[in-house]
Structures are given as C-alpha cells and as structure tokens.
Protein backbone atom coordinates (compact mmCIF):
# COMPACT_ATOMS: atom_id res chain seq x y z
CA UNK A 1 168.54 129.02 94.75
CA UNK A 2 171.69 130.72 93.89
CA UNK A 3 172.92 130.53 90.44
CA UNK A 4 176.23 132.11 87.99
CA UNK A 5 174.19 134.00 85.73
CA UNK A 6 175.56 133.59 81.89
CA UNK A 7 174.64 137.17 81.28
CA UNK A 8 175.38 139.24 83.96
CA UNK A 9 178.09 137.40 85.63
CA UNK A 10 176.47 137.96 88.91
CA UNK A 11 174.43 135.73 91.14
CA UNK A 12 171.02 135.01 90.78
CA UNK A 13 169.09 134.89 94.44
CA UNK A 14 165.59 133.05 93.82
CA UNK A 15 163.06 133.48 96.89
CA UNK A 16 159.91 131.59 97.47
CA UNK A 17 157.65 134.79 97.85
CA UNK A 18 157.67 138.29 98.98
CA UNK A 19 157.21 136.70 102.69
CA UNK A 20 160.18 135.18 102.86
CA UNK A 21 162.42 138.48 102.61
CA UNK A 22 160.29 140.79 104.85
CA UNK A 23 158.14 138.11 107.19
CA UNK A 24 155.93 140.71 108.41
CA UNK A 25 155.51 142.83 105.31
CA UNK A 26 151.83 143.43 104.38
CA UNK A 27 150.72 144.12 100.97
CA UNK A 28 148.13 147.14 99.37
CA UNK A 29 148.41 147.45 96.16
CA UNK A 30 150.84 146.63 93.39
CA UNK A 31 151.70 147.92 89.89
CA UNK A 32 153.18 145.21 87.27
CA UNK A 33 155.46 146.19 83.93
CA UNK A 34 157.31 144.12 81.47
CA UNK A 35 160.86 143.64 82.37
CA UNK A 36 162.86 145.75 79.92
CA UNK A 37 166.53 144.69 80.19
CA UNK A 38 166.52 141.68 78.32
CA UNK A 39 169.86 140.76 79.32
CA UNK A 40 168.51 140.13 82.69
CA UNK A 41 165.42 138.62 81.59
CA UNK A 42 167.30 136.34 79.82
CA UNK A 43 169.52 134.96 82.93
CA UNK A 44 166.08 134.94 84.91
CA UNK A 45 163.88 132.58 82.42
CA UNK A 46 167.60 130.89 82.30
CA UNK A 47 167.73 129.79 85.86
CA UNK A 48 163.58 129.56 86.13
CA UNK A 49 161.52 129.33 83.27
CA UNK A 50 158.09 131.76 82.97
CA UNK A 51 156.70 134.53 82.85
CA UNK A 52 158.57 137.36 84.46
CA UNK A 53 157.69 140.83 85.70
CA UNK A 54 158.77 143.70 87.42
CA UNK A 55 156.48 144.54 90.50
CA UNK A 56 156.03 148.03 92.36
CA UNK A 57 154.38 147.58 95.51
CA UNK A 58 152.85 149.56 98.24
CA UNK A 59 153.00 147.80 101.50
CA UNK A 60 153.59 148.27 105.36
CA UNK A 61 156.41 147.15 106.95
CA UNK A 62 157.08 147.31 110.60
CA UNK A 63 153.84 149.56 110.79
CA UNK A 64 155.76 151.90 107.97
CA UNK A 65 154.94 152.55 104.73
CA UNK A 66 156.84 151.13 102.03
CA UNK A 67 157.34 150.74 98.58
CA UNK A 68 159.06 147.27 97.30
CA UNK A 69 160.49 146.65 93.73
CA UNK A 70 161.34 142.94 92.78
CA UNK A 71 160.87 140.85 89.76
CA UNK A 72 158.17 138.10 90.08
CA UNK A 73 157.47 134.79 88.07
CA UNK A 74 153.69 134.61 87.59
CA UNK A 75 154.05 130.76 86.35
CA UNK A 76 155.40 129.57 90.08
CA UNK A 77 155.52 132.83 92.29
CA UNK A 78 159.83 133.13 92.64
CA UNK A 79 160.82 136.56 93.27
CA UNK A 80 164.24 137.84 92.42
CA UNK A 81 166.14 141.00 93.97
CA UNK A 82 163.09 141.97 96.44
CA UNK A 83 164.20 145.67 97.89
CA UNK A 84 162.44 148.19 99.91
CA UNK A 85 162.93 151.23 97.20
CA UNK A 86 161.29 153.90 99.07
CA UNK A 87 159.91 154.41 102.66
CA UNK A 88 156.95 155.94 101.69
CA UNK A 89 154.63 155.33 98.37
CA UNK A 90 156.18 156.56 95.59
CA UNK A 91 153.97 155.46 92.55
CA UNK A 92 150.93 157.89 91.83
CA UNK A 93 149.02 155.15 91.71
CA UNK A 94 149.96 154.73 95.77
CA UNK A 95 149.03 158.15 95.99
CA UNK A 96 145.22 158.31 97.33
C-alpha cells in the first residue's frame, strides 16, 4: 500500500510481514518500544489503524547475522520501513 502521508509528506510503504522484504530472513529474538515521534505515528494509525511499535530484531539473513528495525502493527501484522540496521546484533539483549 503506498500512501501521501499528511504529516511527513513522504510515502508510506505498508508490507504484509517481515517475510515479504527479506524472504529468507529467520527470526531470534526481538525487542519492542513505543514509537516516539508522534508525527509519524500519526501518518501510520492514519493510513492503518492499531497499535503500532517499533521492533529491534535479531535474525539471520543469508546465513549472516542481522539486526532489523521496522515499525509493526500488532492489531493486523503490517510492517512499515523494514531495514537491516546492523550486520551483526547490536542490542545487549542480542548479546549472549
């Protein structure tokens, strides 16, 4: 779904999942925070209404370690702006 966001004057990509940016990504573990630009929140409930988060998550991609970002909608799964950050796990909770 690709929408004019009121806020941000930039498009908003939706995805189905994770899956469908990185096919063969494999998830560990995963670290969820509140989303605090509201500005951005506010174009994201705009365009799909729900709860939305900010995910970290450690992963394996092409047999490499990994560490997405992306913002998620726990009421119907969406993700928004899904990026490898790092290529290795940056979090400390990744770190074990």
């Amino acid at each position: 779904m690709d929408a004019q966001s009121g806020g941000c004057n930039s498009i908003i990509k939706l995805f189905d999942s994770v899956q469908s940016v990185f096919p063969n990504y494999k998830k560990f573990k995963s670290v969820e925070v509140e989303i605090k630009n509201q500005t951005l929140l506010d174009s994201l409930q705009e365009y799909s209404s729900g709860n939305w988060v900010k995910i970290y998550e450690a992963g394996e991609k092409s047999n490499n370690k990994v560490e997405i970002h992306y913002f998620l909608n726990k009421n119907n799964g969406r993700v928004f702006d899904v990026k490898v950050k790092y290529d290795y796990w940056h979090q400390p909770e990744f770190k074990n």
